[in-house]
C-alpha atoms as a PDB file:
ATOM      1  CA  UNK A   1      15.261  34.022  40.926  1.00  0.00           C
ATOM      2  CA  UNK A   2      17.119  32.304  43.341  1.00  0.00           C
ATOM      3  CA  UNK A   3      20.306  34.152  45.763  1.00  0.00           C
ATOM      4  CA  UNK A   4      23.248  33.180  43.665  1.00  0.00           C
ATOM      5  CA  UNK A   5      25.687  34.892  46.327  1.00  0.00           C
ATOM      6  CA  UNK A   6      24.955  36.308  49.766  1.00  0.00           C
ATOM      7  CA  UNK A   7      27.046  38.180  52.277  1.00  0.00           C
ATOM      8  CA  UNK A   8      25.970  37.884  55.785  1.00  0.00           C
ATOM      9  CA  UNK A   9      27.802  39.780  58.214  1.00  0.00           C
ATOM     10  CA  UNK A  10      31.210  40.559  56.397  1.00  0.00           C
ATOM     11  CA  UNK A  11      34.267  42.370  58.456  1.00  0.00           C
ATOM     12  CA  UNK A  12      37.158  42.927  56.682  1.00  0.00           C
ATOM     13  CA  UNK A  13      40.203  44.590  58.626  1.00  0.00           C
ATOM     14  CA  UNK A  14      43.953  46.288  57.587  1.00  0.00           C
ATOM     15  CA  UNK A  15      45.206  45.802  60.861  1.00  0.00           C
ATOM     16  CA  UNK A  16      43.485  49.067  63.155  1.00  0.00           C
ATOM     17  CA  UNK A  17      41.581  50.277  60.304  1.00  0.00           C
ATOM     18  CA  UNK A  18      38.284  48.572  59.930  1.00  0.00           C
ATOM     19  CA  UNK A  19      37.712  48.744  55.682  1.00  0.00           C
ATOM     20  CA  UNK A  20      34.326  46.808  55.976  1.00  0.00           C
ATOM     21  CA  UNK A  21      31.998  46.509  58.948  1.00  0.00           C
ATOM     22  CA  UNK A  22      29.148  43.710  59.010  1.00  0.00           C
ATOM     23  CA  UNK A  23      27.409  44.609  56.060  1.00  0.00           C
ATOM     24  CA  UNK A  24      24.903  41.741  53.992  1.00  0.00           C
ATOM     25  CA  UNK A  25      24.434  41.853  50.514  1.00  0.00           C
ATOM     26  CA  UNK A  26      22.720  39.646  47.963  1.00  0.00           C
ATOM     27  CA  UNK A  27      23.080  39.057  44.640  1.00  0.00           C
ATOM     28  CA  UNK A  28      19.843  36.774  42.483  1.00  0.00           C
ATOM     29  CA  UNK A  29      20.658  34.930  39.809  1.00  0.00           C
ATOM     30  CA  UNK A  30      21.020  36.806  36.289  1.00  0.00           C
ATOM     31  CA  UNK A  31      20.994  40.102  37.404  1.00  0.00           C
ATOM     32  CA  UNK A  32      23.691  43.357  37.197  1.00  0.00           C
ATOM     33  CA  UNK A  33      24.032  44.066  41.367  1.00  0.00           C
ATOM     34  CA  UNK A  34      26.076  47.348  41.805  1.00  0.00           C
ATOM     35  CA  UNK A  35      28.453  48.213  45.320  1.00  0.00           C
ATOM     36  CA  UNK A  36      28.564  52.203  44.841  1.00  0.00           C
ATOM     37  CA  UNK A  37      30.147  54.547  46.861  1.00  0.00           C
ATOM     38  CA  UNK A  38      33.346  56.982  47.690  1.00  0.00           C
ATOM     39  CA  UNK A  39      36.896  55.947  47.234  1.00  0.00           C
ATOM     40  CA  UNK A  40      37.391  54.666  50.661  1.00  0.00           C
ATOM     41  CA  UNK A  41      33.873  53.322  51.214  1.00  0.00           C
ATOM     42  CA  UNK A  42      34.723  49.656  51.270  1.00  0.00           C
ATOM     43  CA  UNK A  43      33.721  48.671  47.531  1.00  0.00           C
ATOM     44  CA  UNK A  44      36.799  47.003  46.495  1.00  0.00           C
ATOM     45  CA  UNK A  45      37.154  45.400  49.965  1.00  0.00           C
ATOM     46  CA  UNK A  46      34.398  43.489  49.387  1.00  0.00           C
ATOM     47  CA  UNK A  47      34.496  42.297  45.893  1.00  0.00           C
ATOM     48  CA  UNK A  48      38.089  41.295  46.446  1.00  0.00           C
ATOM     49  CA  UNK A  49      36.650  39.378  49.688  1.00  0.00           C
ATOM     50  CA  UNK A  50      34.362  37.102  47.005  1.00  0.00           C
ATOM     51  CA  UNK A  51      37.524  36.130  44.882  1.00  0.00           C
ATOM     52  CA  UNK A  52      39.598  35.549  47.955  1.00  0.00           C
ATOM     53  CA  UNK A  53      42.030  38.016  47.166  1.00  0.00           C
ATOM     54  CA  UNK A  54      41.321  39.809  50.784  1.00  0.00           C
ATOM     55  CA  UNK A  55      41.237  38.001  53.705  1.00  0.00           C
ATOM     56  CA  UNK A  56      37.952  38.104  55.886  1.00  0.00           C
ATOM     57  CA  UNK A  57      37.855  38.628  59.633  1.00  0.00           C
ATOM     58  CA  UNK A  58      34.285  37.480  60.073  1.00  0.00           C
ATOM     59  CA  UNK A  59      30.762  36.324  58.347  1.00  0.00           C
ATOM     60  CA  UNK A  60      29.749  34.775  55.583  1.00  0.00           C
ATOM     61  CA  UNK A  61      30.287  34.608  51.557  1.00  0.00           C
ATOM     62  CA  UNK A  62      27.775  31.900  50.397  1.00  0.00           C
ATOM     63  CA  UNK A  63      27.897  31.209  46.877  1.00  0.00           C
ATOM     64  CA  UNK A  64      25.438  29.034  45.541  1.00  0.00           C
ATOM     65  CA  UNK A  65      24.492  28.111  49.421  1.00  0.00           C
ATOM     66  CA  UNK A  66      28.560  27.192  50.195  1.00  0.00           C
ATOM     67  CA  UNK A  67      30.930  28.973  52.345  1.00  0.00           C
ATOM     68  CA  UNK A  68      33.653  30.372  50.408  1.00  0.00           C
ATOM     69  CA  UNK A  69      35.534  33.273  52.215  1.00  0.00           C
ATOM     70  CA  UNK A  70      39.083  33.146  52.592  1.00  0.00           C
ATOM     71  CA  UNK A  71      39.499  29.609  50.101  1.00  0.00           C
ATOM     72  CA  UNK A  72      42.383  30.344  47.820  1.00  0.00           C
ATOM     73  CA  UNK A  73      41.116  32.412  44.444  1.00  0.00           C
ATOM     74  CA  UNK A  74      42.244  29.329  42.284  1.00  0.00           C
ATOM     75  CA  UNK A  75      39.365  27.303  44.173  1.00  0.00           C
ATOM     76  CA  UNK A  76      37.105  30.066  43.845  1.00  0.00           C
ATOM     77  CA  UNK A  77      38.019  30.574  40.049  1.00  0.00           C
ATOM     78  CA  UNK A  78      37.033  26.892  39.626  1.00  0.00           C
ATOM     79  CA  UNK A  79      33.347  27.531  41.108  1.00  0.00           C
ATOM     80  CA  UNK A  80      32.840  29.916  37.877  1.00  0.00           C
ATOM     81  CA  UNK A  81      33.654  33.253  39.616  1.00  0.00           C
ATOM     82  CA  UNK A  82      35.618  35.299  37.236  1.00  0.00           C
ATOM     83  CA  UNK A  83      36.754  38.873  38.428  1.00  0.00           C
ATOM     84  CA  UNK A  84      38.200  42.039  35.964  1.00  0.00           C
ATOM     85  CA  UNK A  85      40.283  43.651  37.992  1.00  0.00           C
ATOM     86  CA  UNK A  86      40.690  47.761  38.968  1.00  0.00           C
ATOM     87  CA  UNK A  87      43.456  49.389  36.586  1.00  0.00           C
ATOM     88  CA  UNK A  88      42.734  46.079  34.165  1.00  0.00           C
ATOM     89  CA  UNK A  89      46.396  44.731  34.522  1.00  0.00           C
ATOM     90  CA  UNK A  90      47.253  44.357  31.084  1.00  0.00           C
ATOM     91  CA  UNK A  91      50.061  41.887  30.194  1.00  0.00           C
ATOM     92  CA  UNK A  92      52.492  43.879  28.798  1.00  0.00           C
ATOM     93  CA  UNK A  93      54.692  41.838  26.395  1.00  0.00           C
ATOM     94  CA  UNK A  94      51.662  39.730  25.174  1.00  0.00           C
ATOM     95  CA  UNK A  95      49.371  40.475  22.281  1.00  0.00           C
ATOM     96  CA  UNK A  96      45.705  41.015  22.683  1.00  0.00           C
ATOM     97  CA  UNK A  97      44.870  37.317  21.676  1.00  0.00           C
ATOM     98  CA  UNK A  98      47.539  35.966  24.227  1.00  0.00           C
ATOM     99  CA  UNK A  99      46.253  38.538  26.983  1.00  0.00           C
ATOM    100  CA  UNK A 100      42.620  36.656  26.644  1.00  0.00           C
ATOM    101  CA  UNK A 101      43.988  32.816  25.993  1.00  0.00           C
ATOM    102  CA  UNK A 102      45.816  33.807  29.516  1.00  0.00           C
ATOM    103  CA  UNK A 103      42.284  34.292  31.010  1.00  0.00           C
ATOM    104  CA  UNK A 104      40.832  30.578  29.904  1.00  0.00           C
ATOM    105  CA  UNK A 105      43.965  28.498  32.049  1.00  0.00           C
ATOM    106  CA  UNK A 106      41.561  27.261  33.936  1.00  0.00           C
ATOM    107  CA  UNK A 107      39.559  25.664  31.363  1.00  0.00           C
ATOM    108  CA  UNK A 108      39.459  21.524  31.324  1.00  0.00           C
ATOM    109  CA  UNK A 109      37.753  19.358  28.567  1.00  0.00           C
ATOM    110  CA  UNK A 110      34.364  18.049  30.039  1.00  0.00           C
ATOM    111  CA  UNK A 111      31.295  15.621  29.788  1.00  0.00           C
ATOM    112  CA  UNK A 112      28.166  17.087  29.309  1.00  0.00           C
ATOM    113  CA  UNK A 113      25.083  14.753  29.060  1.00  0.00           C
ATOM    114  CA  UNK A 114      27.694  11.840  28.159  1.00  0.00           C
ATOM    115  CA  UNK A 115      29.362  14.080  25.208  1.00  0.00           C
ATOM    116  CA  UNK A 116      33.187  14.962  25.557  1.00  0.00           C
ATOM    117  CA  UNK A 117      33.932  18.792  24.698  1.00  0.00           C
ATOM    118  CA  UNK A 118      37.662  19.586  24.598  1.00  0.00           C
ATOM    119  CA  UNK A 119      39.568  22.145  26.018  1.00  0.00           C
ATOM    120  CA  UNK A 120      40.448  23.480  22.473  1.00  0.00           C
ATOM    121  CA  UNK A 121      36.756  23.831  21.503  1.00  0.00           C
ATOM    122  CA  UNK A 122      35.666  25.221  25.183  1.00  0.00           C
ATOM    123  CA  UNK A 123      38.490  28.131  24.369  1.00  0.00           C
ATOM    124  CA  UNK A 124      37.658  28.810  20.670  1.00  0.00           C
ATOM    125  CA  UNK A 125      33.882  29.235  21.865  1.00  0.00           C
ATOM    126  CA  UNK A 126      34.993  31.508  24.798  1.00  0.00           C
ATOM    127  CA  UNK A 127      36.912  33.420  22.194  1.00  0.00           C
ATOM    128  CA  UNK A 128      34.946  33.777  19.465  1.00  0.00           C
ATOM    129  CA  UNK A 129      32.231  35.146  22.263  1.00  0.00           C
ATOM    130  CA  UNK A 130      34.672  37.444  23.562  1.00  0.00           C
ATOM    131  CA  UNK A 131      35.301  39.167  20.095  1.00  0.00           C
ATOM    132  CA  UNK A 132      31.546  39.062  19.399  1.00  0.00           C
ATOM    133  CA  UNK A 133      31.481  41.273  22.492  1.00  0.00           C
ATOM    134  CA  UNK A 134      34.443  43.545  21.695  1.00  0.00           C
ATOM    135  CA  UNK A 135      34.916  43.075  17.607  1.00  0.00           C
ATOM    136  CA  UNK A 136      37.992  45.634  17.851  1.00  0.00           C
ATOM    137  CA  UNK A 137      39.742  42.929  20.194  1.00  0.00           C
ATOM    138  CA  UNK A 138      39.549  40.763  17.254  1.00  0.00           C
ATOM    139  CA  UNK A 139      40.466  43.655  14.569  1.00  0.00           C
ATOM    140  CA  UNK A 140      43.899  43.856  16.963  1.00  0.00           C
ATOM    141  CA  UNK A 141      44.371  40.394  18.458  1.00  0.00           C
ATOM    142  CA  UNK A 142      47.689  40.516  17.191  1.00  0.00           C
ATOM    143  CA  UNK A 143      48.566  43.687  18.358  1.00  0.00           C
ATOM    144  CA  UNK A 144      50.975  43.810  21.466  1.00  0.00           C
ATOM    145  CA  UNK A 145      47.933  44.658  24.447  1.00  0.00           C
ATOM    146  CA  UNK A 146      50.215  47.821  25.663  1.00  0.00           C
ATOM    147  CA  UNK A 147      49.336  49.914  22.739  1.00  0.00           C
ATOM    148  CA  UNK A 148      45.554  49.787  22.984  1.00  0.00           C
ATOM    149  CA  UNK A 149      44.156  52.851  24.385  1.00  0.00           C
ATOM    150  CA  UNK A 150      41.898  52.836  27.676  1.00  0.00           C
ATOM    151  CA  UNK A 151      38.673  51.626  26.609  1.00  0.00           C
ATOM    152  CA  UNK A 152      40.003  49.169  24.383  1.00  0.00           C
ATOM    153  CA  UNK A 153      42.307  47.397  27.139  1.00  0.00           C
ATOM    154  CA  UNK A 154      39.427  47.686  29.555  1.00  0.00           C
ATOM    155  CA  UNK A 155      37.348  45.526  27.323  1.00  0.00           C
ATOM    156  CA  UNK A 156      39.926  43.293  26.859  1.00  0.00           C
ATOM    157  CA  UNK A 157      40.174  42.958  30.877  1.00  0.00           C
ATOM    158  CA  UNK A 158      36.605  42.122  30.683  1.00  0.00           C
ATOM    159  CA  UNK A 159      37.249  39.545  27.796  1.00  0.00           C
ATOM    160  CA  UNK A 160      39.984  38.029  29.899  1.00  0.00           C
ATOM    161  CA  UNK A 161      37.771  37.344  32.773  1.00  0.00           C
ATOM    162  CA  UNK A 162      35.394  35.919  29.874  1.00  0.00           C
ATOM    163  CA  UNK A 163      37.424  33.376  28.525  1.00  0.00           C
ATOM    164  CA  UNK A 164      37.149  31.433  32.193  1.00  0.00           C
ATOM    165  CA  UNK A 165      33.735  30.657  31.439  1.00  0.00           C
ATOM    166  CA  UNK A 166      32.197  32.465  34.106  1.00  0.00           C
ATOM    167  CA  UNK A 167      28.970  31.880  35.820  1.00  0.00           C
ATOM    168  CA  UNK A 168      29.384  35.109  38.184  1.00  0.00           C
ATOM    169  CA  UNK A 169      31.423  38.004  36.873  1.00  0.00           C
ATOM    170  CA  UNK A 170      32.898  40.235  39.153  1.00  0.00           C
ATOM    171  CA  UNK A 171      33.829  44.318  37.671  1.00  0.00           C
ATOM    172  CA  UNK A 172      36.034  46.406  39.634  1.00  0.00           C
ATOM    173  CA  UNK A 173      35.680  50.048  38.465  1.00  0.00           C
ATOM    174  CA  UNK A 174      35.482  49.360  34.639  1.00  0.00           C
ATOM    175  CA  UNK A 175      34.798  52.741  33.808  1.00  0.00           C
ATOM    176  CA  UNK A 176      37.821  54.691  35.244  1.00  0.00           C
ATOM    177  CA  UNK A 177      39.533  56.828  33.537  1.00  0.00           C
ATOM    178  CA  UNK A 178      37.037  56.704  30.672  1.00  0.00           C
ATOM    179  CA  UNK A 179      35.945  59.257  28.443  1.00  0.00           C
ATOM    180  CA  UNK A 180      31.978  59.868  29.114  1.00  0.00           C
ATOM    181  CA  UNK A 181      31.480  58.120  25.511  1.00  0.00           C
ATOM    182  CA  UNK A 182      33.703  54.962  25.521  1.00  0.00           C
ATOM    183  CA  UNK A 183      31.841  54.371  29.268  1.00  0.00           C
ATOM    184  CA  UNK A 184      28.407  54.464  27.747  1.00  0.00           C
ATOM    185  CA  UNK A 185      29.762  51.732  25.297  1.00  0.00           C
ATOM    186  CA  UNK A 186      31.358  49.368  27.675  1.00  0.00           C
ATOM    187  CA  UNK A 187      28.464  49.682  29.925  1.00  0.00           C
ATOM    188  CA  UNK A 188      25.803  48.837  26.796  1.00  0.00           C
ATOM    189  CA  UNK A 189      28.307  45.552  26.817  1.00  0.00           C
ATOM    190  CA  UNK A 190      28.110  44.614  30.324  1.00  0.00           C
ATOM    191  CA  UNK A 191      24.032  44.846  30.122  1.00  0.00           C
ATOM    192  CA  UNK A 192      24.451  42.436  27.181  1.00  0.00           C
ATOM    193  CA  UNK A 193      26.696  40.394  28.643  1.00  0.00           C
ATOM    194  CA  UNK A 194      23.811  40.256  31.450  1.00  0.00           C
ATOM    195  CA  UNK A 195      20.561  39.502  29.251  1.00  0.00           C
ATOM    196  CA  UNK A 196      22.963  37.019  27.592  1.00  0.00           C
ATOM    197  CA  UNK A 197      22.750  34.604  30.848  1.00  0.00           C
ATOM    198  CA  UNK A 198      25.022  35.454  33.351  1.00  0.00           C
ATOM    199  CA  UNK A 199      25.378  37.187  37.035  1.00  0.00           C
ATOM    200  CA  UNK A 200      27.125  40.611  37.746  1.00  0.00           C
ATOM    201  CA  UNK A 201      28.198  42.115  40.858  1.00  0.00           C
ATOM    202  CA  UNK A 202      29.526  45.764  39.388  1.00  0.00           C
ATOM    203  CA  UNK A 203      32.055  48.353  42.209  1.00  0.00           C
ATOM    204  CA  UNK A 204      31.896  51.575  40.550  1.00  0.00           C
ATOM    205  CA  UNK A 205      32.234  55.654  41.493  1.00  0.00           C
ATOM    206  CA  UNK A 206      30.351  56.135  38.748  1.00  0.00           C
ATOM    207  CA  UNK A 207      26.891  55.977  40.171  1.00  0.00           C
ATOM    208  CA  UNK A 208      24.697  57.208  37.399  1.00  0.00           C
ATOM    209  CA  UNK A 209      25.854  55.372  34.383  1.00  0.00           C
ATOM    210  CA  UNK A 210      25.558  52.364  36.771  1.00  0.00           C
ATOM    211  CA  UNK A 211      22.333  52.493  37.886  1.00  0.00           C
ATOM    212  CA  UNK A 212      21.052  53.050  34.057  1.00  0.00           C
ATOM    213  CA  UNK A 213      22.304  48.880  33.738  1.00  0.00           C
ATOM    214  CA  UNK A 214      21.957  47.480  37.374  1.00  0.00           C
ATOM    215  CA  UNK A 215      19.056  45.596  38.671  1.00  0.00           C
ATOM    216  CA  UNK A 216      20.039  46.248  42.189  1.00  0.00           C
ATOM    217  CA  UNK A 217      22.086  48.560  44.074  1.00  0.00           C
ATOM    218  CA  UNK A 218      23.720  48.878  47.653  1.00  0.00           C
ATOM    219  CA  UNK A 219      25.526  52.140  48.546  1.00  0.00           C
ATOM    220  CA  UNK A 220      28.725  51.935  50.679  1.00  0.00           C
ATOM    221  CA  UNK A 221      29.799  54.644  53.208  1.00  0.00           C
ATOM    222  CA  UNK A 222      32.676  54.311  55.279  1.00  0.00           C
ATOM    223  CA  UNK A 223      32.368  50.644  55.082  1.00  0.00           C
ATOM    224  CA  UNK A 224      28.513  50.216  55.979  1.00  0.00           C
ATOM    225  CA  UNK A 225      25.557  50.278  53.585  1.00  0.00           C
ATOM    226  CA  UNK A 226      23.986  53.470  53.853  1.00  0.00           C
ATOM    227  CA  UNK A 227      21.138  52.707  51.195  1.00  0.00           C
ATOM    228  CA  UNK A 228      20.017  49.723  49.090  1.00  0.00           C
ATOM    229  CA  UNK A 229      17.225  49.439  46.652  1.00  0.00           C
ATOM    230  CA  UNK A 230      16.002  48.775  43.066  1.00  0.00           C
ATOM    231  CA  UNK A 231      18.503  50.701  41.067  1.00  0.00           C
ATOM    232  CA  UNK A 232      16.000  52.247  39.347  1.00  0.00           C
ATOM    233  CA  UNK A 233      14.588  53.766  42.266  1.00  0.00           C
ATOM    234  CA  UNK A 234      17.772  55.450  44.021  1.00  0.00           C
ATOM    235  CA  UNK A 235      18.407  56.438  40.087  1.00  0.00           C
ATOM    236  CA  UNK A 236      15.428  58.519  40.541  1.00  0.00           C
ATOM    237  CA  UNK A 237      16.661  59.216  44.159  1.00  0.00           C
ATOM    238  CA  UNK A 238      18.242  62.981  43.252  1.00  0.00           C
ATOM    239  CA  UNK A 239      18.787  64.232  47.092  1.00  0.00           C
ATOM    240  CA  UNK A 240      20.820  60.573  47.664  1.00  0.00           C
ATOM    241  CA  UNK A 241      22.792  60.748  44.178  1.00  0.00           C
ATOM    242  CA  UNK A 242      24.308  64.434  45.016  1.00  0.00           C
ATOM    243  CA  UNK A 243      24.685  63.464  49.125  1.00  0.00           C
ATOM    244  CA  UNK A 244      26.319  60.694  48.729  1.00  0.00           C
ATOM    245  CA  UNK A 245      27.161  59.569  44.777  1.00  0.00           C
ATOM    246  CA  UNK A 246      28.298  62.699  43.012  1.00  0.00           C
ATOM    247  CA  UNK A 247      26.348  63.950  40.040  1.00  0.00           C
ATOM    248  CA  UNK A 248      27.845  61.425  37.618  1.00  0.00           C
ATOM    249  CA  UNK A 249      27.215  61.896  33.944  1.00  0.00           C
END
């Protein structure tokens, strides 16, 4: 599998305090890659770094072999790099269905192999794979977003990144403030959502449910990575889980 993104020597600042500090990362193609760690460590840092919401002092983000840091997220959107966001930012005042349609502006009709698809028909398919995902989306896709509970409006932030077609998917926390159950489930949907084609770079406190789904994992400290490694391995890594990760569930 070939590097689909790679970080080479990222620095991120807020002014005097130093948030990230030279760390590389890779991510291969069609695989879940999970940033763990503390509140603090640096995790969101760096995946907003990759969507250009956060500016970066100095290295690298190479996606598909080209520089990206600091472009402007609507150029970075275009590239197929699609990011659900921490505390999902729900439209309030917009049903479920128009929460999701706001996630596929970006879509354009386009030639494939000489054959025209339309916008329309590029949206309807990103739809109707959305609610195969998530059927309760579709159960309530006329039901104003606010009133869905926690799970339910974190799947539809993770539809909403869906509907931009997405090559790389980027998840920012996607299980907080879950109940231990309605995680289990959203994570089972993200490893689909995986073995279904595409690439997944995963920031999450919750290091134990994580690892179960990733491929890969690197573990965040004060801005540094501390470990890295097949995620099944630091799974089985007890001493580094309760040091450093928590005891999850």
């Amino acid at each position: 599998m070939n590097n689909l993104l790679e970080i080479i020597d990222l620095e991120i600042d807020y002014g005097i305090v130093k948030a990230v500090k030279n760390i590389n990362m890779k991510v291969k193609e069609g695989t879940i890659v999970a940033i763990l760690g503390s509140n603090g460590a640096g995790k969101t840092s760096t995946i907003k770094s990759i969507s250009g919401l956060t500016k970066v002092k100095s290295g690298q983000i190479l996606y598909k072999g080209e520089p990206i840091q600091n472009l402007p997220t609507y150029e970075i959107v275009k590239k197929g790099i699609m990011q659900s966001p921490e505390g999902r930012m729900i439209l309030n005042g917009l049903t479920v269905e128009e929460n999701l349609l706001v996630g596929a502006y970006s879509i354009k009709t386009k030639t494939i192999n000489g054959k025209t698809i339309s916008r329309s028909r590029i949206v309807y398919r990103n739809l109707t794979e959305v609610y195969g995902y998530f059927p309760i989306l579709k159960e309530r896709r006329k039901q104003q977003a606010s009133t869905l509970s926690g799970g339910e409006q974190q799947m539809l932030a993770i539809g909403r990144a869906l509907m931009g077609s997405p090559e790389f998917l980027l998840l920012d926390e996607p299980s907080l403030g879950l109940a231990p159950l309605i995680i289990k489930d959203i994570f089972s949907i993200i490893k689909k959502i995986r073995d279904d084609g595409r690439t997944i770079l995963i920031v999450e406190q919750n290091a134990k449910q994580t690892l179960k789904i990733a491929d890969y994992a690197y573990l965040l400290e004060v801005g540094k990575v501390k470990a890295e490694g097949l995620a099944k391995d630091l799974l089985e890594d007890k001493e580094l889980i309760k040091a450093y990760l928590g005891t999850g569930s």
